[in-house]
C-alpha atoms as a PDB file:
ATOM      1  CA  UNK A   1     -41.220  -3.748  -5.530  1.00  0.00           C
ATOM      2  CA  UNK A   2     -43.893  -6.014  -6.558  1.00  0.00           C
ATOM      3  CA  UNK A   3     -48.018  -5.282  -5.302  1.00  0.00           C
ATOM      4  CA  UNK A   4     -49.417  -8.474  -6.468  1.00  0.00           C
ATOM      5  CA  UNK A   5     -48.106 -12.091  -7.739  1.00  0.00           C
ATOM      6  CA  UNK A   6     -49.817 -14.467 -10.140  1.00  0.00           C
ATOM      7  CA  UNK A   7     -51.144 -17.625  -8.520  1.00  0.00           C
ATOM      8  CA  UNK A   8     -50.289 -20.834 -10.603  1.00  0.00           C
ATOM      9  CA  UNK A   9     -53.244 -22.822  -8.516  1.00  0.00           C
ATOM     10  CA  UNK A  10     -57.160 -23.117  -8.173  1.00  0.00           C
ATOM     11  CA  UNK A  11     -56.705 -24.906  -4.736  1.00  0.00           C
ATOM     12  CA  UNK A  12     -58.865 -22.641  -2.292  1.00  0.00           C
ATOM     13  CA  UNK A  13     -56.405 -23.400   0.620  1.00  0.00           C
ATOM     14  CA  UNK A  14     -53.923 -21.540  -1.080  1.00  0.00           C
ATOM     15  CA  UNK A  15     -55.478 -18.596  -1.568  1.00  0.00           C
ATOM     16  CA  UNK A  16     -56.742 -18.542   1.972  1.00  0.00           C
ATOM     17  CA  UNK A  17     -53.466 -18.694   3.148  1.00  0.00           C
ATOM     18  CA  UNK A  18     -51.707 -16.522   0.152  1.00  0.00           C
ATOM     19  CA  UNK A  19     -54.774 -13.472   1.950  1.00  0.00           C
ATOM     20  CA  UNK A  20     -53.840 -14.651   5.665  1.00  0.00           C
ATOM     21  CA  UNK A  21     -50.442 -12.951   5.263  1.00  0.00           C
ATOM     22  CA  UNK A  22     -51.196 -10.003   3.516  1.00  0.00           C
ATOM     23  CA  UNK A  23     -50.520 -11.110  -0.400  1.00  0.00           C
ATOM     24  CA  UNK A  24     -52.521  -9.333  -3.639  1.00  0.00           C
ATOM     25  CA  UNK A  25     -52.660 -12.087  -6.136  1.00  0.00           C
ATOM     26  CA  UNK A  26     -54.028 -13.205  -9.443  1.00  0.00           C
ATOM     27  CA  UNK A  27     -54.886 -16.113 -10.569  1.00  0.00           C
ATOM     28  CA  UNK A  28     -52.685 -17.832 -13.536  1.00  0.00           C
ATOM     29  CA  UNK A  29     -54.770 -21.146 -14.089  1.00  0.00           C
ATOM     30  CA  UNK A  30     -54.663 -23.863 -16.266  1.00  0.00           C
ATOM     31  CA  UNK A  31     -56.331 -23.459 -19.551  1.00  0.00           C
ATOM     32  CA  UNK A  32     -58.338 -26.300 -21.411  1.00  0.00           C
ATOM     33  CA  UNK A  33     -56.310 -28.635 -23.351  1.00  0.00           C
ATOM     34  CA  UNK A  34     -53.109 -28.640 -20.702  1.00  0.00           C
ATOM     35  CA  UNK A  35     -53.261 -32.233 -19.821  1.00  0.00           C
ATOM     36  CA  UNK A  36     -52.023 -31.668 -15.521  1.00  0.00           C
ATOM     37  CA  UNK A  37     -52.771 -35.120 -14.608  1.00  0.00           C
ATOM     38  CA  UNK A  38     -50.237 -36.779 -16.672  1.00  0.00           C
ATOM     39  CA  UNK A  39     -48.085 -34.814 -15.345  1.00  0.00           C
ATOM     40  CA  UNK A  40     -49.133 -35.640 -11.916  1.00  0.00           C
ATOM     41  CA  UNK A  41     -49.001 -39.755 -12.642  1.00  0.00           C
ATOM     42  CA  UNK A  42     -45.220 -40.941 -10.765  1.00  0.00           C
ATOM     43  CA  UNK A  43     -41.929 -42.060 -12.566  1.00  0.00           C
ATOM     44  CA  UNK A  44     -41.301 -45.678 -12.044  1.00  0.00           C
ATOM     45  CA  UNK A  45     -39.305 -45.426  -8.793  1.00  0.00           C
ATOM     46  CA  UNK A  46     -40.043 -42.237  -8.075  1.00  0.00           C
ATOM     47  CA  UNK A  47     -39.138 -40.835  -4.608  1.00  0.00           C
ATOM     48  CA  UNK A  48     -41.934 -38.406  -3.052  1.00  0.00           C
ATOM     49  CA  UNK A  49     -39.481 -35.700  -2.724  1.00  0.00           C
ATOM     50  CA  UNK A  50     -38.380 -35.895  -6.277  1.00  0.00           C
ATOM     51  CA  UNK A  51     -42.143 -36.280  -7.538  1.00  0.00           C
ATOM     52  CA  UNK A  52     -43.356 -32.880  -5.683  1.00  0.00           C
ATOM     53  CA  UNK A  53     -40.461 -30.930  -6.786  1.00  0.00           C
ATOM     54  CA  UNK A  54     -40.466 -31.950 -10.375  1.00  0.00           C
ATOM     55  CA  UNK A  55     -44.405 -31.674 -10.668  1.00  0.00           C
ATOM     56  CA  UNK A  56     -44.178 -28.478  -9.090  1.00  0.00           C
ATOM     57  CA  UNK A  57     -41.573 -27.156 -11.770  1.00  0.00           C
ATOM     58  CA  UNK A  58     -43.496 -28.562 -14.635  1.00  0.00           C
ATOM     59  CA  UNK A  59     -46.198 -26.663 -13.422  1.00  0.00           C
ATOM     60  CA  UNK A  60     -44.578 -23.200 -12.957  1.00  0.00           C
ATOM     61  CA  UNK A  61     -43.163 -23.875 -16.848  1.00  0.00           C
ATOM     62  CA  UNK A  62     -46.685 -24.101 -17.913  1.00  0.00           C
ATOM     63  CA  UNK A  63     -48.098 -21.387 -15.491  1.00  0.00           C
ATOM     64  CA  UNK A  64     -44.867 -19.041 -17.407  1.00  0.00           C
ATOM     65  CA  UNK A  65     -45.813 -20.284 -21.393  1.00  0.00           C
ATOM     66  CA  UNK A  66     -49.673 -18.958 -19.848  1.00  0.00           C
ATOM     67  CA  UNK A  67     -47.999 -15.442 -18.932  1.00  0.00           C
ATOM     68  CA  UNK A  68     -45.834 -15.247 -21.959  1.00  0.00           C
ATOM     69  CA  UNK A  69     -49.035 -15.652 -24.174  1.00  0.00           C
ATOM     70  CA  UNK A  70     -51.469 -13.621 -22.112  1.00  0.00           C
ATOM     71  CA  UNK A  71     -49.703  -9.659 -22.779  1.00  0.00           C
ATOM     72  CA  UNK A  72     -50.177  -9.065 -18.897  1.00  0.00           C
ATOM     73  CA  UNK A  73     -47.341  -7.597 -16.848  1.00  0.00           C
ATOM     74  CA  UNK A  74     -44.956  -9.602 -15.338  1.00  0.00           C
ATOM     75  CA  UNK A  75     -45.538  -9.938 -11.570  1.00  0.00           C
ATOM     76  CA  UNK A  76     -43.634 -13.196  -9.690  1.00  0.00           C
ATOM     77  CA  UNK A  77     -45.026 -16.475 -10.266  1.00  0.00           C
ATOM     78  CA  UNK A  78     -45.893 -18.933  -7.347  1.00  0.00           C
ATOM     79  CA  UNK A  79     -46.597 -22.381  -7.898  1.00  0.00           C
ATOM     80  CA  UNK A  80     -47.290 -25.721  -5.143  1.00  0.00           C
ATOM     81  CA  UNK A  81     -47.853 -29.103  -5.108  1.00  0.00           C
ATOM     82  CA  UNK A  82     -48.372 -31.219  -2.381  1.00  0.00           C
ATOM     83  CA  UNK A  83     -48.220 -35.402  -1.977  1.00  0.00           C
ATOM     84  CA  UNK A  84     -48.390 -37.702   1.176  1.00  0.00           C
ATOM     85  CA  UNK A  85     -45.749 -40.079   1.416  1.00  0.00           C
ATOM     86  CA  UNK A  86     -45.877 -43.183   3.875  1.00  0.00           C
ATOM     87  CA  UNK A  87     -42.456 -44.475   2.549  1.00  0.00           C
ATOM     88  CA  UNK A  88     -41.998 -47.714   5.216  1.00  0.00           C
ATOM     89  CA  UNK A  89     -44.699 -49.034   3.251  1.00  0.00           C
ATOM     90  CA  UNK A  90     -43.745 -50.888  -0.120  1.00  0.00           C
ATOM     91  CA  UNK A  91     -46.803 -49.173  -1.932  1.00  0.00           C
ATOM     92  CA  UNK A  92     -46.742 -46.077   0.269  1.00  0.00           C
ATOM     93  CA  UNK A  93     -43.911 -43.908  -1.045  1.00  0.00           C
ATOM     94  CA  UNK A  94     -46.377 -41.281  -3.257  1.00  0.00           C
ATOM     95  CA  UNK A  95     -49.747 -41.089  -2.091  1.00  0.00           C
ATOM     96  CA  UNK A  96     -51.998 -38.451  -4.238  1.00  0.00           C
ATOM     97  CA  UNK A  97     -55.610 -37.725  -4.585  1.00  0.00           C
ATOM     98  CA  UNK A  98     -57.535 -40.931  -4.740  1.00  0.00           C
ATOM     99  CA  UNK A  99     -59.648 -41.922  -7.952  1.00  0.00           C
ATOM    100  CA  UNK A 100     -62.419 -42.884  -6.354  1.00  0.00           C
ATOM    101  CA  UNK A 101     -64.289 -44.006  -2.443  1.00  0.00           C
ATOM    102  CA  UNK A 102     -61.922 -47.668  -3.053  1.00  0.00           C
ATOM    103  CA  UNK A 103     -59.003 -45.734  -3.377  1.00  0.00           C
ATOM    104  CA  UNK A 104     -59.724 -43.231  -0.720  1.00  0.00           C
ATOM    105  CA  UNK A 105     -60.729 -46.491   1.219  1.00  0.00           C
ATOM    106  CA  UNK A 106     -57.253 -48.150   0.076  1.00  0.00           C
ATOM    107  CA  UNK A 107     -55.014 -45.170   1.449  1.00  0.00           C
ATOM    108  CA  UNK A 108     -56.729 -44.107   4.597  1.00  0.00           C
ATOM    109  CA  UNK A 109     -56.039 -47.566   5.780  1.00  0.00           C
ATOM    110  CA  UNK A 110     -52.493 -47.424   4.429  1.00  0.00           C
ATOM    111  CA  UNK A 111     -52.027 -44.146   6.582  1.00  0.00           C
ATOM    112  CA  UNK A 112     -54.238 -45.124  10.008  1.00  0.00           C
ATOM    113  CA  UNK A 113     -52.066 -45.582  13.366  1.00  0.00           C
ATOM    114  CA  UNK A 114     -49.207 -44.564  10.935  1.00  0.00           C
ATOM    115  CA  UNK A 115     -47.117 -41.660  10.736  1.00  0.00           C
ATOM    116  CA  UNK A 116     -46.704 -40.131   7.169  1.00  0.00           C
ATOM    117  CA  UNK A 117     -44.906 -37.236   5.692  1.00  0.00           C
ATOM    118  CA  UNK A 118     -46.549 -34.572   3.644  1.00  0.00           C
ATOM    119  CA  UNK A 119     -44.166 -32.778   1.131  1.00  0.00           C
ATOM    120  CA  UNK A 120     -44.935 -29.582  -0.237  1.00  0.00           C
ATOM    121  CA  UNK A 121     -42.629 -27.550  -2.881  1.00  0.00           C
ATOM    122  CA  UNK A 122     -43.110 -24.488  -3.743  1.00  0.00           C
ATOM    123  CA  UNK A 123     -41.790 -22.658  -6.943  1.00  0.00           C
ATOM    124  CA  UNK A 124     -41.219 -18.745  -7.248  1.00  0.00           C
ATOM    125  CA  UNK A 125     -40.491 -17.346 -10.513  1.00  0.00           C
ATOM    126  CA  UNK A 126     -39.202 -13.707  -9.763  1.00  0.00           C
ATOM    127  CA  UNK A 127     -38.557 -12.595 -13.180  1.00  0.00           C
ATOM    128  CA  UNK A 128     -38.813 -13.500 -16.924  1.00  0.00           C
ATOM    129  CA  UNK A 129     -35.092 -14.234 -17.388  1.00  0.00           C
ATOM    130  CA  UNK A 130     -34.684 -16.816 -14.335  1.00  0.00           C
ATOM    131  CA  UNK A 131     -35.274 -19.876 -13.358  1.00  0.00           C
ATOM    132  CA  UNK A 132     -37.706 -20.546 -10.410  1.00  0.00           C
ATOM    133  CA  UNK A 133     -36.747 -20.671  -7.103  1.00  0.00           C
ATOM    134  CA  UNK A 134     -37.724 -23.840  -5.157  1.00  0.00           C
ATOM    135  CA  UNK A 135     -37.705 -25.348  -2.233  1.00  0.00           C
ATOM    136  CA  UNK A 136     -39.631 -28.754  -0.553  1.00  0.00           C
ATOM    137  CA  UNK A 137     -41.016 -28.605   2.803  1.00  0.00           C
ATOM    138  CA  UNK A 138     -41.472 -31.984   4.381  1.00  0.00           C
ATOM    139  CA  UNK A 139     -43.416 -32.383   7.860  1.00  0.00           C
ATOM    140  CA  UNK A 140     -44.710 -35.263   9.893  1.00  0.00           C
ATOM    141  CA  UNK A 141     -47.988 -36.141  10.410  1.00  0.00           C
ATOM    142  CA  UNK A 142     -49.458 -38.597  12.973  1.00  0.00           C
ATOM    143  CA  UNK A 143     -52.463 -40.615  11.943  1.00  0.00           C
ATOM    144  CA  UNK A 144     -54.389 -42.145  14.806  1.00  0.00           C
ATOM    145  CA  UNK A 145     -55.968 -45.640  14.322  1.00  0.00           C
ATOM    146  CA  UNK A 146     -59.177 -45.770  12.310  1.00  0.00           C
ATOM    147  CA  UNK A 147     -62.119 -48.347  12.314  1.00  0.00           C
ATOM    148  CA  UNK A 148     -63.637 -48.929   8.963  1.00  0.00           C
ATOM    149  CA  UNK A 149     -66.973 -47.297  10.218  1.00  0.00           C
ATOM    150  CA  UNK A 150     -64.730 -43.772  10.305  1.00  0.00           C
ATOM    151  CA  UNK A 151     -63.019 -44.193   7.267  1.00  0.00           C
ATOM    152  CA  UNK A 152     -66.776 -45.242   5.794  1.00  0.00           C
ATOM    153  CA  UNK A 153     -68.158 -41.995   7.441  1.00  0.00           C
ATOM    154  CA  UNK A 154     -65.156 -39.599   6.083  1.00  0.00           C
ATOM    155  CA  UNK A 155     -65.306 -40.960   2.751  1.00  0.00           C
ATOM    156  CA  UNK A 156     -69.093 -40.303   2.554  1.00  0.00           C
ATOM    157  CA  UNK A 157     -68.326 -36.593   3.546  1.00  0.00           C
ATOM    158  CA  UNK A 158     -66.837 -36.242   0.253  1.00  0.00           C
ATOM    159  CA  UNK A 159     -63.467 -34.725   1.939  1.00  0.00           C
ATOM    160  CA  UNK A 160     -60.953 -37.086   0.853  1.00  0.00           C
ATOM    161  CA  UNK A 161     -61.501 -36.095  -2.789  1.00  0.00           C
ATOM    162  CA  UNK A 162     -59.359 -33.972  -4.747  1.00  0.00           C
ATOM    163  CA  UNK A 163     -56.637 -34.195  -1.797  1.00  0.00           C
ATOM    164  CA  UNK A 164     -53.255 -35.808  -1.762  1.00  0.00           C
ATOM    165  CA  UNK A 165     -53.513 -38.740   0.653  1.00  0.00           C
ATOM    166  CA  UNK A 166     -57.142 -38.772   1.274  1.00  0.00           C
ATOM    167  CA  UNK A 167     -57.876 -36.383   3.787  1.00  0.00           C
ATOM    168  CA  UNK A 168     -57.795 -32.719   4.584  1.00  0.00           C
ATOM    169  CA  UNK A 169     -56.153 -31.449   8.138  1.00  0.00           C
ATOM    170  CA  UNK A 170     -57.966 -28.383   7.959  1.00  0.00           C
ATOM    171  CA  UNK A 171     -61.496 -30.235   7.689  1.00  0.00           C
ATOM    172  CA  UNK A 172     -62.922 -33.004   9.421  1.00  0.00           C
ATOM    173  CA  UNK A 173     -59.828 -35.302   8.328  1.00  0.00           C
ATOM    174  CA  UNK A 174     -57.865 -32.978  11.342  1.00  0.00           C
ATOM    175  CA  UNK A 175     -59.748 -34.949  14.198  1.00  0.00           C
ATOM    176  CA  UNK A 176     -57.818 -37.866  12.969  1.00  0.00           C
ATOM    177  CA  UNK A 177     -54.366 -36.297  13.959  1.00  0.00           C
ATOM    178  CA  UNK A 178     -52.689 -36.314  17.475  1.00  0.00           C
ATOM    179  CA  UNK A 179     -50.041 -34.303  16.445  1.00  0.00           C
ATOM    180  CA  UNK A 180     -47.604 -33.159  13.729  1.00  0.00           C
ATOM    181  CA  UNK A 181     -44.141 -31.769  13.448  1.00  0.00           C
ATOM    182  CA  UNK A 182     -43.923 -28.973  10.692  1.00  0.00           C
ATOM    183  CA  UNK A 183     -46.069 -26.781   9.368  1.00  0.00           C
ATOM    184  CA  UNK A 184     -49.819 -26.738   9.606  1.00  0.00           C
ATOM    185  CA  UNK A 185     -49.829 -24.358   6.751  1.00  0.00           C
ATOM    186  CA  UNK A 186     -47.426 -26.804   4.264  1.00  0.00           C
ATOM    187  CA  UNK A 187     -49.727 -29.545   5.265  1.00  0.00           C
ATOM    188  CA  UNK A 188     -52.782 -27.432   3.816  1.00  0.00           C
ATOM    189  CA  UNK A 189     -50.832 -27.167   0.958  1.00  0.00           C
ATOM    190  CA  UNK A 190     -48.153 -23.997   1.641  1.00  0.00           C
ATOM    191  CA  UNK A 191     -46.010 -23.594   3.756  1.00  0.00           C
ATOM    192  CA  UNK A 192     -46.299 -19.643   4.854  1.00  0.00           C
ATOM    193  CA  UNK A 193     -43.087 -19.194   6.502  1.00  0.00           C
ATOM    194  CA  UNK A 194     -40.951 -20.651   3.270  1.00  0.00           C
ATOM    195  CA  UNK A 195     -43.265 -18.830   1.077  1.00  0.00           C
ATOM    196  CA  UNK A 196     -42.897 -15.228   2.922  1.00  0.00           C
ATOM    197  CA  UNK A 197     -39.225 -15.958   2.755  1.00  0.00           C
ATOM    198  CA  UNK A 198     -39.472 -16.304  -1.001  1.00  0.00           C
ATOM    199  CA  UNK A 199     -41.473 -13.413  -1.241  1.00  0.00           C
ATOM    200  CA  UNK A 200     -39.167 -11.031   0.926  1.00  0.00           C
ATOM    201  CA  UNK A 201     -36.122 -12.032  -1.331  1.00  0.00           C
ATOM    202  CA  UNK A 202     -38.645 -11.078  -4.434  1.00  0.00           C
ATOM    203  CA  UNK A 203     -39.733  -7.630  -2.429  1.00  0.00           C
ATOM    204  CA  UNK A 204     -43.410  -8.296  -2.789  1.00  0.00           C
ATOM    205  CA  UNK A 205     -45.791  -5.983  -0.703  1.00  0.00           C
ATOM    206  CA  UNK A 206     -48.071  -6.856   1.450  1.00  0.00           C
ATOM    207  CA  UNK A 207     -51.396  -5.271   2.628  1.00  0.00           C
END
């Protein structure tokens, strides 16, 4: 029986969530000279659903190489990533974090009165010897029409940064959204009920 798991992420929403059902973690984070955003830039042709889950598992190899080097004791590894996809449009299939307010501008228009899908995987190394377990969760998310005085308003907010597809559900980017079909917690960026599966089948404790 596990008490704690290491937490390949810095994403706040994840360790929100990770305490909202009971988890002890650590965090396993990247270390200065790992170069993540190459490994976040998309394949030529690259579906979403193939981008998230082979991100994701690039990830947990480097989060592991950090363990292997660091002498700590081997608890489970967790690791997520999390894109927007809008793939009826021909420059919609992977939508990540914009680069700037243009970009943010450039997808938030992309994804208004349009409903997207936001993938997120999730990778569980249980011990030193295995490969990670992963799975994707994909759910849908309907944006409502937005004037450019909104968009203009939310990009000013500073919100859209540093999030896949421009906008956060949990934030101000949630009065947006009529509706979705999923999970509210994959959306923030993991999905609770995969993740406590994963965890059960490791025989992690919770508080």
């Amino acid at each position: 029986m596990f008490s704690y798991i290491y937490l390949a992420s810095q994403s706040p929403r994840r360790q929100e969530l990770l305490k909202q059902i009971g988890v002890s973690f650590e965090m396993l984070v990247a270390q200065i000279g790992e170069d993540t955003e190459t490994i976040e830039i998309p394949l030529l042709n690259e579906k979403a659903r193939e981008y998230v889950e082979r991100v994701t598992l690039v990830k947990s190899a480097l989060a592991f190489e950090r363990w292997r080097k660091s002498n700590k004791a081997w608890a489970p590894i967790l690791c997520a990533d999390t894109t927007v996809s809008l793939p009826q449009h021909p420059k919609g299939e992977i939508l990540g974090k914009p680069a700037d307010a243009a970009d943010a501008t450039r997808i938030l228009d992309m994804l208004s009165g349009q409903t997207h899908e936001v993938l997120t995987a999730v990778a569980l190394t249980i011990n030193p010897e295995e490969k990670p377990l992963c799975l994707v969760q994909v759910s849908q998310v309907e944006f409502s029409r937005l004037t450019g005085e909104q968009i203009a308003g939310y990009i000013a907010s500073g919100e859209p940064f540093g999030k896949a597809g421009a906008y956060g559900i949990q934030g101000r980017g949630g009065a947006f959204i009529p509706s979705i079909k999923g999970s509210y917690s994959g959306i923030m960026g993991l999905p609770i009920f995969e993740v406590s599966q994963l965890l059960d089948f490791a025989k992690v404790a919770r508080t």
